[in-house]
N, C-alpha and C. Protein backbone atom coordinates (compact mmCIF):
# COMPACT_ATOMS: atom_id res chain seq x y z
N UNK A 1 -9.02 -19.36 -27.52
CA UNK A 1 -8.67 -18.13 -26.84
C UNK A 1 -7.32 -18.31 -26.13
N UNK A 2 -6.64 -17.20 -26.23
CA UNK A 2 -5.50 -17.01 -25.29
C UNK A 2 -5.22 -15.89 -24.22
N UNK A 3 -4.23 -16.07 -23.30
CA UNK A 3 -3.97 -15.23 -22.86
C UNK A 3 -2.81 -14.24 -23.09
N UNK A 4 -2.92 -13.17 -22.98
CA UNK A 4 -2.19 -11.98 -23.37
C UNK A 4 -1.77 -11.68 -22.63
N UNK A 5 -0.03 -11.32 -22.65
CA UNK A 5 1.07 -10.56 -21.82
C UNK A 5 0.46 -9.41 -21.29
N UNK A 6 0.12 -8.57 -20.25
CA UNK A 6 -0.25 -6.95 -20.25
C UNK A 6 1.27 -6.71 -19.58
N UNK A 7 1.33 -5.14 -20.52
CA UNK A 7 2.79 -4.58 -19.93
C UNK A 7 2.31 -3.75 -18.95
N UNK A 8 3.54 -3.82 -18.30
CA UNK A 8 3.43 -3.03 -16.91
C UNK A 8 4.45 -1.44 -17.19
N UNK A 9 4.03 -0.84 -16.30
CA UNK A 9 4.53 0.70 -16.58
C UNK A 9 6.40 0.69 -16.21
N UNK A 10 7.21 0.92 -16.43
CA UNK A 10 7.16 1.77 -17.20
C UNK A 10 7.63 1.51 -19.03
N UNK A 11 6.95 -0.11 -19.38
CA UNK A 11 7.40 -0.10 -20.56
C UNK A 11 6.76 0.74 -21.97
N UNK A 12 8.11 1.63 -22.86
CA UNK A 12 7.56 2.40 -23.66
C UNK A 12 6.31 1.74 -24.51
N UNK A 13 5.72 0.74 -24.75
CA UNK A 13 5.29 -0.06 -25.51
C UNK A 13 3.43 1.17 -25.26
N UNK A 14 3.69 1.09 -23.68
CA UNK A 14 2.49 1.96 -23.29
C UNK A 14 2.18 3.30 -23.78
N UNK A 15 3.43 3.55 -24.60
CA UNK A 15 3.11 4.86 -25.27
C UNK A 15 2.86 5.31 -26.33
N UNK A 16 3.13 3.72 -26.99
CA UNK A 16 2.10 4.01 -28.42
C UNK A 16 1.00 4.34 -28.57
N UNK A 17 0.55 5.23 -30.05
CA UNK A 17 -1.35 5.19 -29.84
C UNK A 17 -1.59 4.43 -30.75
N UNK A 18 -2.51 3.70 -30.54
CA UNK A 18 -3.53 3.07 -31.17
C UNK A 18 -3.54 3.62 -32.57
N UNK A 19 -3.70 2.50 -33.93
CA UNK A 19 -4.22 2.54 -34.73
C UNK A 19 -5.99 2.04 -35.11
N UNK A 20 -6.49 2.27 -35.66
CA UNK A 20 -7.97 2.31 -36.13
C UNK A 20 -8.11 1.04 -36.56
N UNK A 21 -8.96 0.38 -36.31
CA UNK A 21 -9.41 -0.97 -36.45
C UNK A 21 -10.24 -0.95 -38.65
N UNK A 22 -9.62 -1.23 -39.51
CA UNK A 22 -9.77 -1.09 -40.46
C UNK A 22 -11.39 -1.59 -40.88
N UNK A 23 -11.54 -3.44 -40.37
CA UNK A 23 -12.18 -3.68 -40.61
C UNK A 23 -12.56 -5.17 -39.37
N UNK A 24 -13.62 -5.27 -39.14
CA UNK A 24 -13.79 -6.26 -37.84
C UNK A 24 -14.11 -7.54 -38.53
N UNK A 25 -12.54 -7.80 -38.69
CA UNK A 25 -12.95 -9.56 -39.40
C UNK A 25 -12.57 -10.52 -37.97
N UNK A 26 -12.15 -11.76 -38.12
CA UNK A 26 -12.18 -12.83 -37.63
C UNK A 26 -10.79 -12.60 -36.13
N UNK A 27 -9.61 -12.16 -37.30
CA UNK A 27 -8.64 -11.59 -36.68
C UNK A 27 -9.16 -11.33 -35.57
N UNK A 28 -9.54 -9.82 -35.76
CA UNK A 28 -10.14 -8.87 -35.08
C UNK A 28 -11.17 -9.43 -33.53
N UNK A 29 -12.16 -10.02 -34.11
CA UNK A 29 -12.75 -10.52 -32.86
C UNK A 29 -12.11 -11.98 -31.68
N UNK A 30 -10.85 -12.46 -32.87
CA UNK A 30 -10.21 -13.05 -31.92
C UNK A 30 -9.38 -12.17 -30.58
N UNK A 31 -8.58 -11.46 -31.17
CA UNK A 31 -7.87 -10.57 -30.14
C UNK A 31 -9.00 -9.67 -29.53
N UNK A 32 -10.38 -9.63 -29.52
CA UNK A 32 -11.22 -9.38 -28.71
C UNK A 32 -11.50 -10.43 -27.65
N UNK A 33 -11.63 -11.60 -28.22
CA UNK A 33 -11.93 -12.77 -27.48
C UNK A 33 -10.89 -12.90 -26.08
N UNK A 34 -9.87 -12.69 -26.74
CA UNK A 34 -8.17 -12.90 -26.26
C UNK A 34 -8.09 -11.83 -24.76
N UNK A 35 -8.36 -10.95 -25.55
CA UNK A 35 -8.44 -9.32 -24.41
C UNK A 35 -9.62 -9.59 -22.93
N UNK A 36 -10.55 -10.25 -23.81
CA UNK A 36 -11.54 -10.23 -22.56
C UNK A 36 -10.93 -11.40 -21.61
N UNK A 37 -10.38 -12.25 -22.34
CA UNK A 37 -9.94 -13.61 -21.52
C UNK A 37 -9.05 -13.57 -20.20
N UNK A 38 -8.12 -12.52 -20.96
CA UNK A 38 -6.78 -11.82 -20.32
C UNK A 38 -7.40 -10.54 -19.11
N UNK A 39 -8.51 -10.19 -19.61
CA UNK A 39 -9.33 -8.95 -18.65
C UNK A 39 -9.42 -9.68 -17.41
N UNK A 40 -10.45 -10.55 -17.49
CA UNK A 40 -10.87 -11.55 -16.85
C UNK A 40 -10.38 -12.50 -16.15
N UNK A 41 -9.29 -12.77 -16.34
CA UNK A 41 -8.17 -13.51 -15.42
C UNK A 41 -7.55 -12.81 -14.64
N UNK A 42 -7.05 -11.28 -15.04
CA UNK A 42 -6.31 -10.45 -14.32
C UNK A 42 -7.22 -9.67 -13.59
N UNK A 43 -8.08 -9.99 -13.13
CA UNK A 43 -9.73 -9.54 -12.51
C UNK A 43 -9.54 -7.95 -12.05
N UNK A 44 -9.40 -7.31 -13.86
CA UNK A 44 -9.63 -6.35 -14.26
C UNK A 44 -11.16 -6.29 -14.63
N UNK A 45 -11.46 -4.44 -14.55
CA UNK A 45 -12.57 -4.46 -15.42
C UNK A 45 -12.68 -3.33 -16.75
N UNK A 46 -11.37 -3.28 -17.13
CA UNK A 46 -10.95 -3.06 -18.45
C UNK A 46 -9.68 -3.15 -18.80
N UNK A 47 -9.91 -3.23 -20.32
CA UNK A 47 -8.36 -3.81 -20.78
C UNK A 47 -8.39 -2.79 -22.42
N UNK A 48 -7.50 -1.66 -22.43
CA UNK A 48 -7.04 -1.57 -23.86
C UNK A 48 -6.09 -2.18 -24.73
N UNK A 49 -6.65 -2.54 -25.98
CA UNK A 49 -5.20 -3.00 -26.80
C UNK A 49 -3.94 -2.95 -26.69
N UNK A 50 -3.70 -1.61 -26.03
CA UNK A 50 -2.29 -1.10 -26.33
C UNK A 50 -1.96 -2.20 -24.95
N UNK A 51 -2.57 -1.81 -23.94
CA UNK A 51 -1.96 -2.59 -22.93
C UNK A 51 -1.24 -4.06 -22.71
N UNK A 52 -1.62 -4.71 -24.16
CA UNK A 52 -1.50 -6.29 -24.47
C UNK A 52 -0.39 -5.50 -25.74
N UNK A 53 0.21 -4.85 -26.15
CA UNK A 53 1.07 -4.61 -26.92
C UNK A 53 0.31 -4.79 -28.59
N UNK A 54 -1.04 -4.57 -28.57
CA UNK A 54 -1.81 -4.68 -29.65
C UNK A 54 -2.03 -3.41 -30.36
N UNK A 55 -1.77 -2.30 -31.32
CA UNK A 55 -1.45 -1.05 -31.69
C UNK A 55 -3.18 -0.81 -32.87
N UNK A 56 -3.91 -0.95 -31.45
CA UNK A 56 -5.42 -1.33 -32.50
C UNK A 56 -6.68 -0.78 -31.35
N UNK A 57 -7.40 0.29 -31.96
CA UNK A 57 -7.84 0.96 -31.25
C UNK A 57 -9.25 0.20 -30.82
N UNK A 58 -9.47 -0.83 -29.80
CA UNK A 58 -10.18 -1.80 -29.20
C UNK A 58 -9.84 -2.22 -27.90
N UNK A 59 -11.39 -1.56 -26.85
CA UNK A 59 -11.29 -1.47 -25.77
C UNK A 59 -12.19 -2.58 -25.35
N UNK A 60 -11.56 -3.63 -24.27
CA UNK A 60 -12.84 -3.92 -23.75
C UNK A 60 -12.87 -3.77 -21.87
N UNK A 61 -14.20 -3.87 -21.56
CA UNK A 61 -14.74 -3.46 -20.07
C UNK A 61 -15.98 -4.40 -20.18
N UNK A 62 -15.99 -4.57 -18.64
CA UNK A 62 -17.12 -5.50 -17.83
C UNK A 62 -16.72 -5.02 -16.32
N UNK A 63 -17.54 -3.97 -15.95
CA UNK A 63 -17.71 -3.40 -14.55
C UNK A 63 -18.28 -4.43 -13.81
N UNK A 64 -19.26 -5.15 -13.94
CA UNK A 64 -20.09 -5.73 -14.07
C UNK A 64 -19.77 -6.79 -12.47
N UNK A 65 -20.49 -6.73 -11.26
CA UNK A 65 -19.83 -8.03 -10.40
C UNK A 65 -19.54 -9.57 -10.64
N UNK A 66 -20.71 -9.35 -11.44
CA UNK A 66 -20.87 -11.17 -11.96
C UNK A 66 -19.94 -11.75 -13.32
N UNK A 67 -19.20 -10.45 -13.70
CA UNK A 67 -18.53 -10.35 -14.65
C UNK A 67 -19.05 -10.81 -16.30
N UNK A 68 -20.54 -10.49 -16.50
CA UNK A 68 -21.70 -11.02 -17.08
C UNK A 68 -21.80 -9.71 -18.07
N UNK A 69 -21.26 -8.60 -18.10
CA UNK A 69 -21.81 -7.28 -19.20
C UNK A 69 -20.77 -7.23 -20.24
N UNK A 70 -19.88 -7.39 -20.82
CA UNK A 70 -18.91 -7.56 -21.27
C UNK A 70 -19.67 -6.50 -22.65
N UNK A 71 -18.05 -5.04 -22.54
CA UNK A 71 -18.75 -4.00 -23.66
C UNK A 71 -17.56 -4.54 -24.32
N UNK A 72 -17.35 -3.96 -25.75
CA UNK A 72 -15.73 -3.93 -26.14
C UNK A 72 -16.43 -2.67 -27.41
N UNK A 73 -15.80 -1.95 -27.18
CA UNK A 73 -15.44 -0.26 -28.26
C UNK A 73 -14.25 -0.49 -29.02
N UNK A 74 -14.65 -0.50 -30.67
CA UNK A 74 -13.84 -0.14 -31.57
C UNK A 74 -14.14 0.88 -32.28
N UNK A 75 -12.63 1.15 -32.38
CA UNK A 75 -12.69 2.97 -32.71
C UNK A 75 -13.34 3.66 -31.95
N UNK A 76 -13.18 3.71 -30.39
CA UNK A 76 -14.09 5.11 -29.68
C UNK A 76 -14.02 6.21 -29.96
N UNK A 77 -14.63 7.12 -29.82
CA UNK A 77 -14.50 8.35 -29.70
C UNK A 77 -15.29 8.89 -28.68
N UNK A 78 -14.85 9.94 -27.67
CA UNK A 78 -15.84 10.14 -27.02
C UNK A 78 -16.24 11.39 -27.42
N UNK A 79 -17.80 11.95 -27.48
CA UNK A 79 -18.02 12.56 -28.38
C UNK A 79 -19.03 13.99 -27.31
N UNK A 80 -19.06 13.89 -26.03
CA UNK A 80 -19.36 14.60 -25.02
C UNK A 80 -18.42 13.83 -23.54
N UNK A 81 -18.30 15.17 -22.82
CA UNK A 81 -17.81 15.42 -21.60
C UNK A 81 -18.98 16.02 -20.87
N UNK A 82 -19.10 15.64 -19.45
CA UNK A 82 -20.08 16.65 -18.30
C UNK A 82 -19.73 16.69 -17.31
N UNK A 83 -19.38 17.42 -16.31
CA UNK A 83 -19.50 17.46 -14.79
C UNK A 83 -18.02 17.23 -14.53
N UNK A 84 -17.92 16.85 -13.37
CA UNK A 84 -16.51 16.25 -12.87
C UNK A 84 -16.69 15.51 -11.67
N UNK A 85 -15.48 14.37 -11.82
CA UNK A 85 -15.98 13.44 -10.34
C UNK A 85 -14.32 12.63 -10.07
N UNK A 86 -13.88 12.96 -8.71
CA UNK A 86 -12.73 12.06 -8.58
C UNK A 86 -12.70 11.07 -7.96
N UNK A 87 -12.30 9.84 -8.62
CA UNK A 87 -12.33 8.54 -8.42
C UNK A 87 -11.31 7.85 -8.20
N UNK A 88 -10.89 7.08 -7.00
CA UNK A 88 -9.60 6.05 -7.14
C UNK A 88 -9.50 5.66 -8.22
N UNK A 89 -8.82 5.37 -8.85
CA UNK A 89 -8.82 4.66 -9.79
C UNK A 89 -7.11 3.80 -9.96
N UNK A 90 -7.28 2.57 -10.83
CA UNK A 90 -5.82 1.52 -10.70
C UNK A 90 -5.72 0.84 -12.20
N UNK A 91 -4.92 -0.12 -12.55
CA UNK A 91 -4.54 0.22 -13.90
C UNK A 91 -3.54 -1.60 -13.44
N UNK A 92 -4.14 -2.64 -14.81
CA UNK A 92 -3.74 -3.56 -14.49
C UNK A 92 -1.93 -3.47 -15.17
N UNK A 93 -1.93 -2.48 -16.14
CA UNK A 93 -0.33 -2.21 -16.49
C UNK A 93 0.14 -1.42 -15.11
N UNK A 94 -0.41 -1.28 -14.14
CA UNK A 94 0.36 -0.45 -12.91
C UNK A 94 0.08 -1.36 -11.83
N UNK A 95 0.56 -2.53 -11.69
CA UNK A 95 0.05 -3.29 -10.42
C UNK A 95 0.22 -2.98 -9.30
N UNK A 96 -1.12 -2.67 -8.26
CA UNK A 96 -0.63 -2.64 -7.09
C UNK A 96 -0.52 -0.77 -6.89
N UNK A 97 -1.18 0.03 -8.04
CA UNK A 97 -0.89 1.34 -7.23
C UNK A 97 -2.40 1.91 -7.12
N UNK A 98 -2.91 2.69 -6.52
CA UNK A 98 -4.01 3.54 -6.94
C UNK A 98 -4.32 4.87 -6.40
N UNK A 99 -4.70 5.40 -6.89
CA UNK A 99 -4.58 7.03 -6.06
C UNK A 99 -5.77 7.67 -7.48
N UNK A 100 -6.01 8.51 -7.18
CA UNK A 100 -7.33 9.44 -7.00
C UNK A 100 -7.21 10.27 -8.82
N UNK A 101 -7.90 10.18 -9.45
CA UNK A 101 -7.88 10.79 -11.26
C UNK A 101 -8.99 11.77 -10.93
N UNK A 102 -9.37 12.79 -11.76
CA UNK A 102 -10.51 13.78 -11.91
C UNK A 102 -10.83 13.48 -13.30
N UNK A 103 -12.26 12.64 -13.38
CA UNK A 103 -12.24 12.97 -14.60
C UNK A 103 -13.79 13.44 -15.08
N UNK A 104 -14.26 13.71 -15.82
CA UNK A 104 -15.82 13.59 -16.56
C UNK A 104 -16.46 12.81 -15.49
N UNK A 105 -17.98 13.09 -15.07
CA UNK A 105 -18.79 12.53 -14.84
C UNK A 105 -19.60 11.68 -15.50
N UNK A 106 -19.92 12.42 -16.67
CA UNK A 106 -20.43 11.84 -17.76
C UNK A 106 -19.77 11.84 -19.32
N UNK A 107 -20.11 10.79 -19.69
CA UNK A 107 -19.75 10.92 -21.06
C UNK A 107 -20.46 10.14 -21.98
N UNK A 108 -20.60 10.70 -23.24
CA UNK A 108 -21.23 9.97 -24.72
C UNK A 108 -19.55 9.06 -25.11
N UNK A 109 -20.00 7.78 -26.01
CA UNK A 109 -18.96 7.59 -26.46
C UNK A 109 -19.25 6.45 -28.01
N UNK A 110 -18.95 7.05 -28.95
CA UNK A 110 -19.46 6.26 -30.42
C UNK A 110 -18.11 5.47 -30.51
N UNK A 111 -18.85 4.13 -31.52
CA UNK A 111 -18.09 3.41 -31.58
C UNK A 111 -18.27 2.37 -32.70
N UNK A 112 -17.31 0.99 -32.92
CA UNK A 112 -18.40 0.03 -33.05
C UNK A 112 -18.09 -1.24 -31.92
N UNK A 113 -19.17 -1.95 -32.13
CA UNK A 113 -19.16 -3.16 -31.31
C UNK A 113 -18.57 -4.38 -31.40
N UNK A 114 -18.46 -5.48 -31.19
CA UNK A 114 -17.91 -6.26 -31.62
C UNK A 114 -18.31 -6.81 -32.98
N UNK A 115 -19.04 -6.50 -33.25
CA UNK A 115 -19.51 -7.26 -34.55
C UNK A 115 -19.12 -5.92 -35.76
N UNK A 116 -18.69 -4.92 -35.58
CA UNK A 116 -18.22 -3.81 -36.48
C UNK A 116 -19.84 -3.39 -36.52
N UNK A 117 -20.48 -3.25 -35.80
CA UNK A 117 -22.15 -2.49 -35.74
C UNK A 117 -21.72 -1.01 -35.08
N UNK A 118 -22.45 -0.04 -35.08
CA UNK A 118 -22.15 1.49 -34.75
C UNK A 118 -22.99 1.22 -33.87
N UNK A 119 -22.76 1.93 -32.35
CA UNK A 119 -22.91 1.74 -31.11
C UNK A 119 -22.67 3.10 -30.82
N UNK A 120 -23.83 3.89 -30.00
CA UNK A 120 -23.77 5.23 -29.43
C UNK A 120 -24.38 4.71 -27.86
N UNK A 121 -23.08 5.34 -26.84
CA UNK A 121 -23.55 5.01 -25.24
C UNK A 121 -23.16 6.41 -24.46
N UNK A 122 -23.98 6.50 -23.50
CA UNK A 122 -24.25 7.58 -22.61
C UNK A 122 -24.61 7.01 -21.26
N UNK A 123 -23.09 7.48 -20.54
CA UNK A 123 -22.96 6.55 -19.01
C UNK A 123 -22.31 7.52 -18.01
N UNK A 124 -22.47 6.99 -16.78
CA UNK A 124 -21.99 8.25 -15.79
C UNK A 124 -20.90 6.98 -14.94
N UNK A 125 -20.61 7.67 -13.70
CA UNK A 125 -19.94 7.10 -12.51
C UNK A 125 -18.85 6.00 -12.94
N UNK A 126 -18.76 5.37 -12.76
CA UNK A 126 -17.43 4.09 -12.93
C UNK A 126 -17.82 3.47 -14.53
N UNK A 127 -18.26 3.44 -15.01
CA UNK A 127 -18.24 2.95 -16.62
C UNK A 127 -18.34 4.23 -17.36
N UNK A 128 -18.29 5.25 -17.27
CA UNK A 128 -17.58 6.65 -17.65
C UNK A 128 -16.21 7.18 -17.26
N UNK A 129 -16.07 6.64 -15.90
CA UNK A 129 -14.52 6.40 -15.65
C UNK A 129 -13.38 5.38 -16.39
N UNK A 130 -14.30 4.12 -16.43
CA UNK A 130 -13.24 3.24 -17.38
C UNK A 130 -13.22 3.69 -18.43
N UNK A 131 -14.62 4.06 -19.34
CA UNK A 131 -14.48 4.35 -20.45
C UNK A 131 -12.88 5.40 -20.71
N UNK A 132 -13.24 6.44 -19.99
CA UNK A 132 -12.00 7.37 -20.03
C UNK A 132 -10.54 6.83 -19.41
N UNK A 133 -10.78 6.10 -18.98
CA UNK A 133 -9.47 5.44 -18.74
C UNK A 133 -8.48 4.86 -20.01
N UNK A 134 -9.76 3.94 -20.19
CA UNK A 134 -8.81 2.58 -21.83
C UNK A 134 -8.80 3.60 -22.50
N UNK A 135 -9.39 4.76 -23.08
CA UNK A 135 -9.10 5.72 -24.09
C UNK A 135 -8.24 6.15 -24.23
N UNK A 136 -7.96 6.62 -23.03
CA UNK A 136 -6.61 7.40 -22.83
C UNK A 136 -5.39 6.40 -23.11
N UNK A 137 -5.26 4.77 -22.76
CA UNK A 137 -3.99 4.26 -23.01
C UNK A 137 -4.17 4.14 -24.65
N UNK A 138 -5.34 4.21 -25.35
CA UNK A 138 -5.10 4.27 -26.68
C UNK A 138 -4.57 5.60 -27.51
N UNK A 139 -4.21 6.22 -26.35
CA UNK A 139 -3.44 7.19 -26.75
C UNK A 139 -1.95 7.42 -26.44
N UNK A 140 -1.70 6.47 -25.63
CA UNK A 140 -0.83 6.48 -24.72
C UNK A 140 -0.42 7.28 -23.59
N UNK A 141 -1.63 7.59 -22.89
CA UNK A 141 -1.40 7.79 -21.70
C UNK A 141 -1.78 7.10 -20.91
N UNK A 142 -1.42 7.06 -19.69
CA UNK A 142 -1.66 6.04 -18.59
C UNK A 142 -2.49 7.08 -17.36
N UNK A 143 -2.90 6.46 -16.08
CA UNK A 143 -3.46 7.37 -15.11
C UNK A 143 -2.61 8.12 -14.33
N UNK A 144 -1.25 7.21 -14.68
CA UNK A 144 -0.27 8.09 -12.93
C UNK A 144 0.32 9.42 -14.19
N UNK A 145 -0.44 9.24 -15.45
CA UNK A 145 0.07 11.10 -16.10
C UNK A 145 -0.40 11.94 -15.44
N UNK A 146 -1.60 11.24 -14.93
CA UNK A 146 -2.47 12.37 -14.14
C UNK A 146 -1.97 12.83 -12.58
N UNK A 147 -1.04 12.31 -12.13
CA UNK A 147 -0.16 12.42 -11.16
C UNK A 147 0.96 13.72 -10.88
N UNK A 148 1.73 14.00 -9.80
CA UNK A 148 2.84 14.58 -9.76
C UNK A 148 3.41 14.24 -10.21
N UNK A 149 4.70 14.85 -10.64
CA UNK A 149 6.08 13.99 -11.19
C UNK A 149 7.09 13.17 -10.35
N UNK A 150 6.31 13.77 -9.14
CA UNK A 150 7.22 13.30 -7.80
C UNK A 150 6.34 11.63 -7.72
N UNK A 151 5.24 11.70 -7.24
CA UNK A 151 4.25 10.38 -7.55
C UNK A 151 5.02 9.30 -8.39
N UNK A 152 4.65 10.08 -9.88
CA UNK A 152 5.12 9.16 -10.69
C UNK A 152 6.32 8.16 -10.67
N UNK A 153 7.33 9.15 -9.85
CA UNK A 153 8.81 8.50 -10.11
C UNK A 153 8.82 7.70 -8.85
N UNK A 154 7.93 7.78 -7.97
CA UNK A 154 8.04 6.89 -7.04
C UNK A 154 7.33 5.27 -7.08
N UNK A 155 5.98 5.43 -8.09
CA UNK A 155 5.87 4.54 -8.85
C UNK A 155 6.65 3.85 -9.61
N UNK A 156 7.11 4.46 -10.65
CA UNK A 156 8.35 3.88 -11.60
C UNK A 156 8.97 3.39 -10.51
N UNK A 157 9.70 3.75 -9.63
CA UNK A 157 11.03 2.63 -9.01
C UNK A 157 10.11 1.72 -8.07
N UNK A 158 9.31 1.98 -7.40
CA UNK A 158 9.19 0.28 -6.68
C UNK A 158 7.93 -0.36 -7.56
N UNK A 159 7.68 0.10 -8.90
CA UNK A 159 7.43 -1.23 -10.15
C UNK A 159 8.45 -1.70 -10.63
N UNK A 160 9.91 -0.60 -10.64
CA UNK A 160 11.19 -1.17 -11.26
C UNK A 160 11.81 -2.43 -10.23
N UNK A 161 11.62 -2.19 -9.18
CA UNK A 161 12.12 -3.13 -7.81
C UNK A 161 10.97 -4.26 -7.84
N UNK A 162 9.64 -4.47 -7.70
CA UNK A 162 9.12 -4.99 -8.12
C UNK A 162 9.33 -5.98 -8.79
N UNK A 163 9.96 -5.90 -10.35
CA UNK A 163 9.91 -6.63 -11.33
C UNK A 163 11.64 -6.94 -11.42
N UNK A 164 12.66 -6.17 -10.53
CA UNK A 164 13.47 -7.11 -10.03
C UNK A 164 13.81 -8.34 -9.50
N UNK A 165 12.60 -8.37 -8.14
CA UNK A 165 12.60 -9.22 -7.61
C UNK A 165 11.75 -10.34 -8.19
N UNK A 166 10.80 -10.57 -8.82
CA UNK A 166 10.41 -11.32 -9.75
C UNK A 166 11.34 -11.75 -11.14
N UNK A 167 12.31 -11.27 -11.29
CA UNK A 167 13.02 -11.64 -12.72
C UNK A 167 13.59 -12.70 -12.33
């Protein structure tokens, strides 16, 4: 296993979408392996492909405290929406920001699993939130879209200052 670069906002890399996972060979569950490794170090509790610069529609999440549930969704789709609920929410490509998303309360979401098995889940509160979170960067959107434009740009420059002072 390795660890994986995650890009930080505002690189375009985050705005690719995801391509479809063809077939779940060896490849495949390595850069699963890789993703959770990289999740898990950056004591995230989800990580999309795109975010590791991987153009492959494979999410993984572990809400989990003990860091012991470990899901990973290939090819999601979410296939119901319910209710509404706003949640802080933060973003390991956005270090260091968090402010408030509206999203679904609930949601269905098909898939397959790590082993390329078809997987149907139905979840509410914070693992309906991540779920909708990594989805969305496999589309390339991020959470501060869900923001002002004023927000946003204030993000962008002190991540741009940020990663000044680190260069």
């Amino acid at each position: 296993m390795a660890l994986l670069e995650i890009l930080h906002f505002p690189d375009p890399r985050l705005r690719h979408k995801a391509k479809p996972v063809q077939v779940v060979d060896a490849e495949v569950k390595r850069i699963i392996a890789d993703m959770f490794e990289t999740m898990y170090q950056a004591r995230g509790i989800g990580l999309a492909a795109t975010q590791v610069n991987i153009a492959l529609q494979i999410v993984v999440i572990d809400i989990s405290e003990e860091k012991n549930q470990p899901i990973c969704l290939i090819n999601p789709e979410i296939t119901h929406r319910s209710g509404l609920e706003v949640m802080e929410e933060g973003c390991l490509s956005v270090p260091s920001i968090y402010d408030e998303v509206e999203r679904a309360e609930f949601v269905t979401v098909s898939a397959l699993n790590c082993e390329g098995e078809p997987l149907e889940l139905s979840t509410g509160g914070l693992l309906a939130v991540c779920i909708q979170h990594e989805l969305d960067h496999l589309e390339g959107k991020l959470f501060v879209d869900y923001l002002s434009a004023l927000k946003r740009q204030r993000i962008r420059k002190k991540l741009e200052k940020q990663e000044r002072k680190t260069a």
